[in-house]
C-alpha atoms as a PDB file:
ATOM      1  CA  UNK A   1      10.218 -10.447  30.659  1.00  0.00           C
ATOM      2  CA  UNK A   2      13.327  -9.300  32.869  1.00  0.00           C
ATOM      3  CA  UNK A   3      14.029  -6.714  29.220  1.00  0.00           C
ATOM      4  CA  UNK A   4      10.435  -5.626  29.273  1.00  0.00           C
ATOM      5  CA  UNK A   5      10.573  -4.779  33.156  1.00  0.00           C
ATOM      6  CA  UNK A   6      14.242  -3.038  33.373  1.00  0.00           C
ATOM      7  CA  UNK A   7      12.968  -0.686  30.256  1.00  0.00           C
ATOM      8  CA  UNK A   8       9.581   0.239  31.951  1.00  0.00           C
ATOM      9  CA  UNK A   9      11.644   1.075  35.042  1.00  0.00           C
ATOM     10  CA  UNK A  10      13.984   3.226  33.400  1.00  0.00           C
ATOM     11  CA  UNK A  11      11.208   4.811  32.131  1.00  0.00           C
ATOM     12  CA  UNK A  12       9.477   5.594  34.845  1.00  0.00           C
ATOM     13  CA  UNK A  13      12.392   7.022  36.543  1.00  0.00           C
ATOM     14  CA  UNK A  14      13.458   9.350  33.397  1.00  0.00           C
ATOM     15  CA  UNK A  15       9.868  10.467  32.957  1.00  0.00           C
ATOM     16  CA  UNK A  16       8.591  13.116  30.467  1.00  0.00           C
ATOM     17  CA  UNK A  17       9.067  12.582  27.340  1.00  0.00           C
ATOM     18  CA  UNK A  18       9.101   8.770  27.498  1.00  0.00           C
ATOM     19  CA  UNK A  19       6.520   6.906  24.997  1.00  0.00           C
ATOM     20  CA  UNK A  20       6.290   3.280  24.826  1.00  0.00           C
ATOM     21  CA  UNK A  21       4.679   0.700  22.397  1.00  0.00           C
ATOM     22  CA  UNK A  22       5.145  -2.621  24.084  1.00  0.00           C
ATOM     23  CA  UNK A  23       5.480  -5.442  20.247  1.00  0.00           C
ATOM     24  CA  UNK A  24       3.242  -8.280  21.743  1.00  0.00           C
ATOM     25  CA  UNK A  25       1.355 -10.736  20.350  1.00  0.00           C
ATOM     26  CA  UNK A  26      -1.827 -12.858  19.772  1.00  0.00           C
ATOM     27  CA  UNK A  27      -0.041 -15.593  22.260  1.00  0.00           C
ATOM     28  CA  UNK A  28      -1.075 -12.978  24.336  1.00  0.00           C
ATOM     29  CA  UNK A  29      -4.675 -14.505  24.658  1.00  0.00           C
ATOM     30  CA  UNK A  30      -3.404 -18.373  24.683  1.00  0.00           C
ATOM     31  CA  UNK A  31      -2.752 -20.385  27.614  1.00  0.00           C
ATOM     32  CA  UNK A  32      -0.123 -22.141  26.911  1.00  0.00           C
ATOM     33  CA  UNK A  33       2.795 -23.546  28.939  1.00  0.00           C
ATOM     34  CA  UNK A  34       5.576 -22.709  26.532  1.00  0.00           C
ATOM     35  CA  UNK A  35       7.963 -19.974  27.443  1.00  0.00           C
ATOM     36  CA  UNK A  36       7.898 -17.728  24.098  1.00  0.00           C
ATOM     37  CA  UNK A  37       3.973 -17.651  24.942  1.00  0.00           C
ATOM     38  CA  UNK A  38       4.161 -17.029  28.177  1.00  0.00           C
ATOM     39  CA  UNK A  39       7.155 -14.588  27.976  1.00  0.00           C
ATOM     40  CA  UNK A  40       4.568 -12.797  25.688  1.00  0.00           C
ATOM     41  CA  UNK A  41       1.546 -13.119  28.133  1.00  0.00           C
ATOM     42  CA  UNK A  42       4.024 -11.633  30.946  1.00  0.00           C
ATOM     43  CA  UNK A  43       5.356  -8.754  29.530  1.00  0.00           C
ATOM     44  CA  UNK A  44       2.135  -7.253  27.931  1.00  0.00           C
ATOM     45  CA  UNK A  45       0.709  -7.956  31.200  1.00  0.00           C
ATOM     46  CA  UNK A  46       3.517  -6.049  33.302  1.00  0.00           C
ATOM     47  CA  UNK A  47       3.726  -3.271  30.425  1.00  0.00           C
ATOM     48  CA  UNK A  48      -0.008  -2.778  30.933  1.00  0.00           C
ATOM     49  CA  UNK A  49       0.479  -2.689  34.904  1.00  0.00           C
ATOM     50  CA  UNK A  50       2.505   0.222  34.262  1.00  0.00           C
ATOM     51  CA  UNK A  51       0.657   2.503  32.556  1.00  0.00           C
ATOM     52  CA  UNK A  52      -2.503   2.023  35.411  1.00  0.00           C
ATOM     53  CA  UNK A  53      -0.091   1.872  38.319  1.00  0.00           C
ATOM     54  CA  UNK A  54       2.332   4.632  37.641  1.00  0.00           C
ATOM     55  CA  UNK A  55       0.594   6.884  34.559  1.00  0.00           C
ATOM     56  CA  UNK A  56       3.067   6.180  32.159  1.00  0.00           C
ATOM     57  CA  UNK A  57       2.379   6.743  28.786  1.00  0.00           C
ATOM     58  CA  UNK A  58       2.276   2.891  27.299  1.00  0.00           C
ATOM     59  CA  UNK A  59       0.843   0.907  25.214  1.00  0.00           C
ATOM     60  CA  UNK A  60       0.486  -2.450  23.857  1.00  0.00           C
ATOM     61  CA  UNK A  61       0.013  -4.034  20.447  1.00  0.00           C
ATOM     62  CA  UNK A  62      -1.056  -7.197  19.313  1.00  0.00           C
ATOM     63  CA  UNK A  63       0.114  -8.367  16.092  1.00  0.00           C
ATOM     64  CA  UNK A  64      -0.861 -10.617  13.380  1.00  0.00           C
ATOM     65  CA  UNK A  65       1.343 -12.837  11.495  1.00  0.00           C
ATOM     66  CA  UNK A  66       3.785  -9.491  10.025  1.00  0.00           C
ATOM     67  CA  UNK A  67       5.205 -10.487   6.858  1.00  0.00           C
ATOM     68  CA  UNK A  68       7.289  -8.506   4.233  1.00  0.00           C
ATOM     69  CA  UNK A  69      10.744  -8.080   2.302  1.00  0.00           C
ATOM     70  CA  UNK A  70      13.635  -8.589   4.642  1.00  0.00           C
ATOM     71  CA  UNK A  71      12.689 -11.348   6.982  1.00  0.00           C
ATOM     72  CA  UNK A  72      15.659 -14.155   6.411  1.00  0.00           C
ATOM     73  CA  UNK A  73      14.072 -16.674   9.022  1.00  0.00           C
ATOM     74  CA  UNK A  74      13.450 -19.444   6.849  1.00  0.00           C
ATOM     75  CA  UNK A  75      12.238 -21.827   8.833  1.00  0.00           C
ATOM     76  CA  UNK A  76       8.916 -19.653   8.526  1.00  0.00           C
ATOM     77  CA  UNK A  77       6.134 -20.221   5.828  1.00  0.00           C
ATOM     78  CA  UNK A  78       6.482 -16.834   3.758  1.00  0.00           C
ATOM     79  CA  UNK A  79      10.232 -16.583   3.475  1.00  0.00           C
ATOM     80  CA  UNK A  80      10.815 -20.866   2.765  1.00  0.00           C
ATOM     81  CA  UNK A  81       7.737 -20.768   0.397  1.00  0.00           C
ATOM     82  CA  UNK A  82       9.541 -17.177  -1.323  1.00  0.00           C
ATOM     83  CA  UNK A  83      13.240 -18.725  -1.442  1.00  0.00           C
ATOM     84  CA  UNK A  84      12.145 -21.535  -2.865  1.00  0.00           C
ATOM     85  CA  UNK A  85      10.221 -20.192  -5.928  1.00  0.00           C
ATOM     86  CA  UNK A  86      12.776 -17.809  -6.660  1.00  0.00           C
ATOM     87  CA  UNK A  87      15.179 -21.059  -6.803  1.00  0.00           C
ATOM     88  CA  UNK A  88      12.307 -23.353  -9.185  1.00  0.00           C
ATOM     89  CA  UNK A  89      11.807 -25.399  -6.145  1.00  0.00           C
ATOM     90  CA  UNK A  90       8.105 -26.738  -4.992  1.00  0.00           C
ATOM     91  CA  UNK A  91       7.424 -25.088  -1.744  1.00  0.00           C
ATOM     92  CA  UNK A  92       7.084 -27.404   1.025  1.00  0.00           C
ATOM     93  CA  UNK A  93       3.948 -27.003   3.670  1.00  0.00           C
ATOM     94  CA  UNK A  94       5.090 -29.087   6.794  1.00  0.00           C
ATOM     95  CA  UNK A  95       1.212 -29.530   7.595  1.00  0.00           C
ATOM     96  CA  UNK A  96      -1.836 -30.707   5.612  1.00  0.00           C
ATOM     97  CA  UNK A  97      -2.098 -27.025   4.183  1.00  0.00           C
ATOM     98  CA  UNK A  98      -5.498 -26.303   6.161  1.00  0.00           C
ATOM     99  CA  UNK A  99      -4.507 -24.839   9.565  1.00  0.00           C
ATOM    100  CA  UNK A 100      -5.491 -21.241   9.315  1.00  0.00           C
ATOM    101  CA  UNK A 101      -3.948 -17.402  10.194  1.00  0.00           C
ATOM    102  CA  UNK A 102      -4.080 -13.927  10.141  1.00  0.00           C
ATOM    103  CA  UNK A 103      -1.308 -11.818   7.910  1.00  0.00           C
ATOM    104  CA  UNK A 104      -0.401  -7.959   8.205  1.00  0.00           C
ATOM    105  CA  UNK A 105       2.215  -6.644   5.595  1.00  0.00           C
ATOM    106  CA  UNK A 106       4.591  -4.981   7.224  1.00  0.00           C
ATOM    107  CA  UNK A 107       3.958  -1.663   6.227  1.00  0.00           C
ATOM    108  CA  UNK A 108       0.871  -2.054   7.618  1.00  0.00           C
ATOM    109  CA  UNK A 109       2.492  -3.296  10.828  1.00  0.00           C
ATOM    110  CA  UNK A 110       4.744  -0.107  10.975  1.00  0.00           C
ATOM    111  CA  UNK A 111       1.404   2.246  10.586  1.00  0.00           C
ATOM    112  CA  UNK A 112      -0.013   0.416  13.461  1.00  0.00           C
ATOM    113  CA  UNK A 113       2.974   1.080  15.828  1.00  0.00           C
ATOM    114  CA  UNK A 114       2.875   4.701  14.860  1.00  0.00           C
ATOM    115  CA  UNK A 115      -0.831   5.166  15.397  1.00  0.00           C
ATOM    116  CA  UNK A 116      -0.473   3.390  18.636  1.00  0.00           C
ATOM    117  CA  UNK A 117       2.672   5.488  19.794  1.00  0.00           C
ATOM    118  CA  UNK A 118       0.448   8.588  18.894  1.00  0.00           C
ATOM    119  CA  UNK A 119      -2.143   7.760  20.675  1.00  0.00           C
ATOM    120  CA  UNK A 120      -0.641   8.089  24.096  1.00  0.00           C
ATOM    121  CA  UNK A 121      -0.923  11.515  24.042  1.00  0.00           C
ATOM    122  CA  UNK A 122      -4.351  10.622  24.956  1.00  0.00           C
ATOM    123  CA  UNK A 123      -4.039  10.188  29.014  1.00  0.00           C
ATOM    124  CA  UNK A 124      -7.488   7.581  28.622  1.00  0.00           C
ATOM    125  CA  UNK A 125      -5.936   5.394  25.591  1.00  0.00           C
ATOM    126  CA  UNK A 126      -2.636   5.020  28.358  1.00  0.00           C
ATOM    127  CA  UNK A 127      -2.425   0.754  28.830  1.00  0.00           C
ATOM    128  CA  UNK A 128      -4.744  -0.601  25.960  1.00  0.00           C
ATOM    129  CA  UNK A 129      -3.924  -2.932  24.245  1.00  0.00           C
ATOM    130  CA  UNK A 130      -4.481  -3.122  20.483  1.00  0.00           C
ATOM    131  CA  UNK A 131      -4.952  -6.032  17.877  1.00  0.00           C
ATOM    132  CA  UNK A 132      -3.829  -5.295  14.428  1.00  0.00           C
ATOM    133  CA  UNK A 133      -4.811  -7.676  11.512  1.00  0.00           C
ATOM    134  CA  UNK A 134      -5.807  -8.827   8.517  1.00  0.00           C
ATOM    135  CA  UNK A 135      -9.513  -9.135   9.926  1.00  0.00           C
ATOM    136  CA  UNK A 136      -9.868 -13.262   8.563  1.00  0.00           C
ATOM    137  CA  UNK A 137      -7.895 -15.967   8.771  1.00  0.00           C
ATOM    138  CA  UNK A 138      -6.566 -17.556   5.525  1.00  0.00           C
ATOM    139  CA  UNK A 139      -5.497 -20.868   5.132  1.00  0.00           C
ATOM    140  CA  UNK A 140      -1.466 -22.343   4.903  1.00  0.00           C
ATOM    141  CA  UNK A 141      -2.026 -23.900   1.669  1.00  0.00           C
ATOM    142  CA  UNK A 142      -3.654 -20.220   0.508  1.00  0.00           C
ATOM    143  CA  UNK A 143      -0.969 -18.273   1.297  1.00  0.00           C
ATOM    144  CA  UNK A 144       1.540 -20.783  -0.910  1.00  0.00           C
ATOM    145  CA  UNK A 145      -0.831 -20.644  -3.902  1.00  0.00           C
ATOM    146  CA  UNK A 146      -1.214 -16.877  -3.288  1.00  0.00           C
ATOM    147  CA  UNK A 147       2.923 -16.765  -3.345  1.00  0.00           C
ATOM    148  CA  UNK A 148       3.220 -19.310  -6.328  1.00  0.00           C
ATOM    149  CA  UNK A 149       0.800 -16.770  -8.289  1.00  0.00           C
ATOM    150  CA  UNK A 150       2.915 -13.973  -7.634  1.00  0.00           C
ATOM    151  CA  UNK A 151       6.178 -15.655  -8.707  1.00  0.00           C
ATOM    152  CA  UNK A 152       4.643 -16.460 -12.220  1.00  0.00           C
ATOM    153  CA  UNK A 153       5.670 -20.072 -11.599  1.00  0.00           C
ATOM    154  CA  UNK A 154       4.108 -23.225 -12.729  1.00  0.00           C
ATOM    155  CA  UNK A 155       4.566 -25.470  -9.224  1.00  0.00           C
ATOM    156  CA  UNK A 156       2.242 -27.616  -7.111  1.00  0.00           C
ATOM    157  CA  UNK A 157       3.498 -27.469  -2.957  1.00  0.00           C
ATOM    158  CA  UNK A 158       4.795 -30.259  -1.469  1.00  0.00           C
ATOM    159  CA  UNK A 159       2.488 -31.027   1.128  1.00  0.00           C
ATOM    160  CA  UNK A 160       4.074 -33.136   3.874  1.00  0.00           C
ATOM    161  CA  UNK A 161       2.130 -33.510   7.068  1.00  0.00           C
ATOM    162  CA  UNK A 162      -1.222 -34.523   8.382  1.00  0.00           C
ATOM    163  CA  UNK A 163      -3.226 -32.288   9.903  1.00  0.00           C
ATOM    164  CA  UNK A 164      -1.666 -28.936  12.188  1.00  0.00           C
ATOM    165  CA  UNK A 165       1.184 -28.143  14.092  1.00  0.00           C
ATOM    166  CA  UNK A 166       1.396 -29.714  17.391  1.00  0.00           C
ATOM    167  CA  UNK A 167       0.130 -28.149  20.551  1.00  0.00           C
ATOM    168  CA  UNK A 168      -1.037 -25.019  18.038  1.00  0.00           C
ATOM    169  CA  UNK A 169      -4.919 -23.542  17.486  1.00  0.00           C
ATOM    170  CA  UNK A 170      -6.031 -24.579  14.225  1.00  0.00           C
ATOM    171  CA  UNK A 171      -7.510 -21.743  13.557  1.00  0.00           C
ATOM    172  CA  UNK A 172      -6.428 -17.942  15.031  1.00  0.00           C
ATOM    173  CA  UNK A 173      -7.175 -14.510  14.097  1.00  0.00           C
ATOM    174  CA  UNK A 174      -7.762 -11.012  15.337  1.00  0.00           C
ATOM    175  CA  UNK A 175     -10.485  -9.093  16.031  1.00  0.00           C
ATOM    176  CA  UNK A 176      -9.381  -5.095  14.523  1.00  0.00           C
ATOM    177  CA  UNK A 177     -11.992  -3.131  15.020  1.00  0.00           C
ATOM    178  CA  UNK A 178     -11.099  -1.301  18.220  1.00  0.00           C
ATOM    179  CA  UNK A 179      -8.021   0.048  16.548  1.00  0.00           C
ATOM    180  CA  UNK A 180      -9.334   0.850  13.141  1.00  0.00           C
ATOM    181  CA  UNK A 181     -12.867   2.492  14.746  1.00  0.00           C
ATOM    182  CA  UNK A 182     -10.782   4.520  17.461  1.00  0.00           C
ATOM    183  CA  UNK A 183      -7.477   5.153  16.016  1.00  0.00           C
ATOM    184  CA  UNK A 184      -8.689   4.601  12.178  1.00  0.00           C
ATOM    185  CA  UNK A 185      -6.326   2.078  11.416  1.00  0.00           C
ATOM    186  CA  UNK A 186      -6.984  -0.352   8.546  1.00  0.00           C
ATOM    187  CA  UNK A 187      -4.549  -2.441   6.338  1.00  0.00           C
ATOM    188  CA  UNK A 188      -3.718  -0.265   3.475  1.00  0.00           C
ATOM    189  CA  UNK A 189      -2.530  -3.609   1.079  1.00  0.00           C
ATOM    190  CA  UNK A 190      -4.569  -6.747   0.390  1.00  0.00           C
ATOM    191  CA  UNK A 191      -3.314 -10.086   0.815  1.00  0.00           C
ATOM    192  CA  UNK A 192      -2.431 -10.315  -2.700  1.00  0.00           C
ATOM    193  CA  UNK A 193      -0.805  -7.000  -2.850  1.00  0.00           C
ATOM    194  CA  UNK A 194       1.538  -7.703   0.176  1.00  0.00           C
ATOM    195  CA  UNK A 195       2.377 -11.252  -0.717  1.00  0.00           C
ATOM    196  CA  UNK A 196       3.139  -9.776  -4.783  1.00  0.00           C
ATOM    197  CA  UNK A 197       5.277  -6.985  -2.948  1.00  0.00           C
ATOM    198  CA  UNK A 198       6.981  -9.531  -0.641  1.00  0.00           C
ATOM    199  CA  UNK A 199       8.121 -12.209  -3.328  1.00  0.00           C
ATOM    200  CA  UNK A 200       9.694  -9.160  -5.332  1.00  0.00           C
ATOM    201  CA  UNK A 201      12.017  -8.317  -2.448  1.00  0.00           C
ATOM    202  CA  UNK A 202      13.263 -11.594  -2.575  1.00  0.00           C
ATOM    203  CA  UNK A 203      13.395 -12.190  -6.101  1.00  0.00           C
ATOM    204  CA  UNK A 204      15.707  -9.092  -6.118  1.00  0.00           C
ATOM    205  CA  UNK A 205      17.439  -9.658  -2.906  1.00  0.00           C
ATOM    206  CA  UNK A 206      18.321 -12.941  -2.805  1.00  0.00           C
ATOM    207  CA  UNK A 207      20.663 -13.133  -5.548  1.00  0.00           C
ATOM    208  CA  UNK A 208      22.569 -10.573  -4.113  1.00  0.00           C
ATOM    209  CA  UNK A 209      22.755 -11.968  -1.025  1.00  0.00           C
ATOM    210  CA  UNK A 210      23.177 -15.897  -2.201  1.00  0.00           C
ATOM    211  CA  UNK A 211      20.131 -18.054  -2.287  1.00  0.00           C
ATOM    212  CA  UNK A 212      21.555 -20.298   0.966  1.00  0.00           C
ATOM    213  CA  UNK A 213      21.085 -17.429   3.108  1.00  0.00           C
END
């Protein structure tokens, strides 16, 4: 929050020339009482306060689950479910496989900042915020199957827990169709397509950079 404010304010005191697309999220519209959510909630909120209070030309975006080549946190479900095909390992879902969310390749993801960051040569478009999606929400358990698929591998998941992740919606996704009927955004890859392009950049990447990563 204290990042968020400190760059506004520099902003505002440079002036022309300044742009800003503020990377929230969906825990944007969640009340919760953990910090990364509410560090979320507060900064699209203050980022927002800016562009009504003092003109500035900013914008927020709210993001689906972004997913691609290059993410090394494996503790989350694409890149642990990716590693461990390319190593002949069943991936392991740490739920019952049927809590439910929205994806956006990350290509996608990039077009969506840019369109944003154009926008805001539009005085009127100056503090929206913007949800960028898939458009559905697609199950845990789907998105391993959809990986396993695109690895060519012959492996059942591991399915370890019972029912959702604590203190989580079970089911979440975005509603698009401000930003693709104003701005004329749309994801340009499928699900399949993404998650096919995804588990190639780790196929080739990761035995460059040692599976243990």
């Amino acid at each position: 929050m204290r990042g968020t404010y400190m760059l506004l304010e520099a902003c505002r005191i440079l002036g022309t020339g300044v742009r800003v697309v503020v990377a929230s999220s969906s825990y944007a519209y969640l009340r919760s009482n953990q910090p990364y959510d509410v560090s979320k909630a507060c900064a699209d909120m203050i980022a927002r306060s800016y562009a009504l209070t003092y003109d500035l030309p900013v914008a927020v975006t709210r993001l689906a689950n972004v997913y691609g080549g290059g993410d090394l946190n494996f503790s989350r479900l694409i890149p642990a479910t990716a590693r461990a095909l390319v190593e002949g390992e069943r991936p392991e879902i740490r739920s019952d496989g049927t809590p439910e969310r929205d994806y956006v390749y990350v290509e996608d993801a990039v077009e969506a900042y840019l369109l944003v960051g154009a926008s805001l040569e539009r005085p009127d478009l100056r503090g929206r915020a913007w949800n960028a999606g898939g458009g559905a929400p697609t199950a845990v358990a789907d998105i391993v199957r959809r990986l396993i698929t695109a690895s060519g591998r012959r492996l059942e998941p591991e399915i370890q827990g019972l029912g959702g992740p604590r203190d989580e919606i079970d089911r979440q996704w975005l509603d698009s169709s401000a930003i693709r009927a104003e701005l004329g955004w749309s994801p340009r890859r499928t699900l399949d397509e993404g998650l096919a392009s995804t588990y190639g950049w780790y196929e080739r990447e990761l035995a460059n950079l040692g599976t243990r990563v």
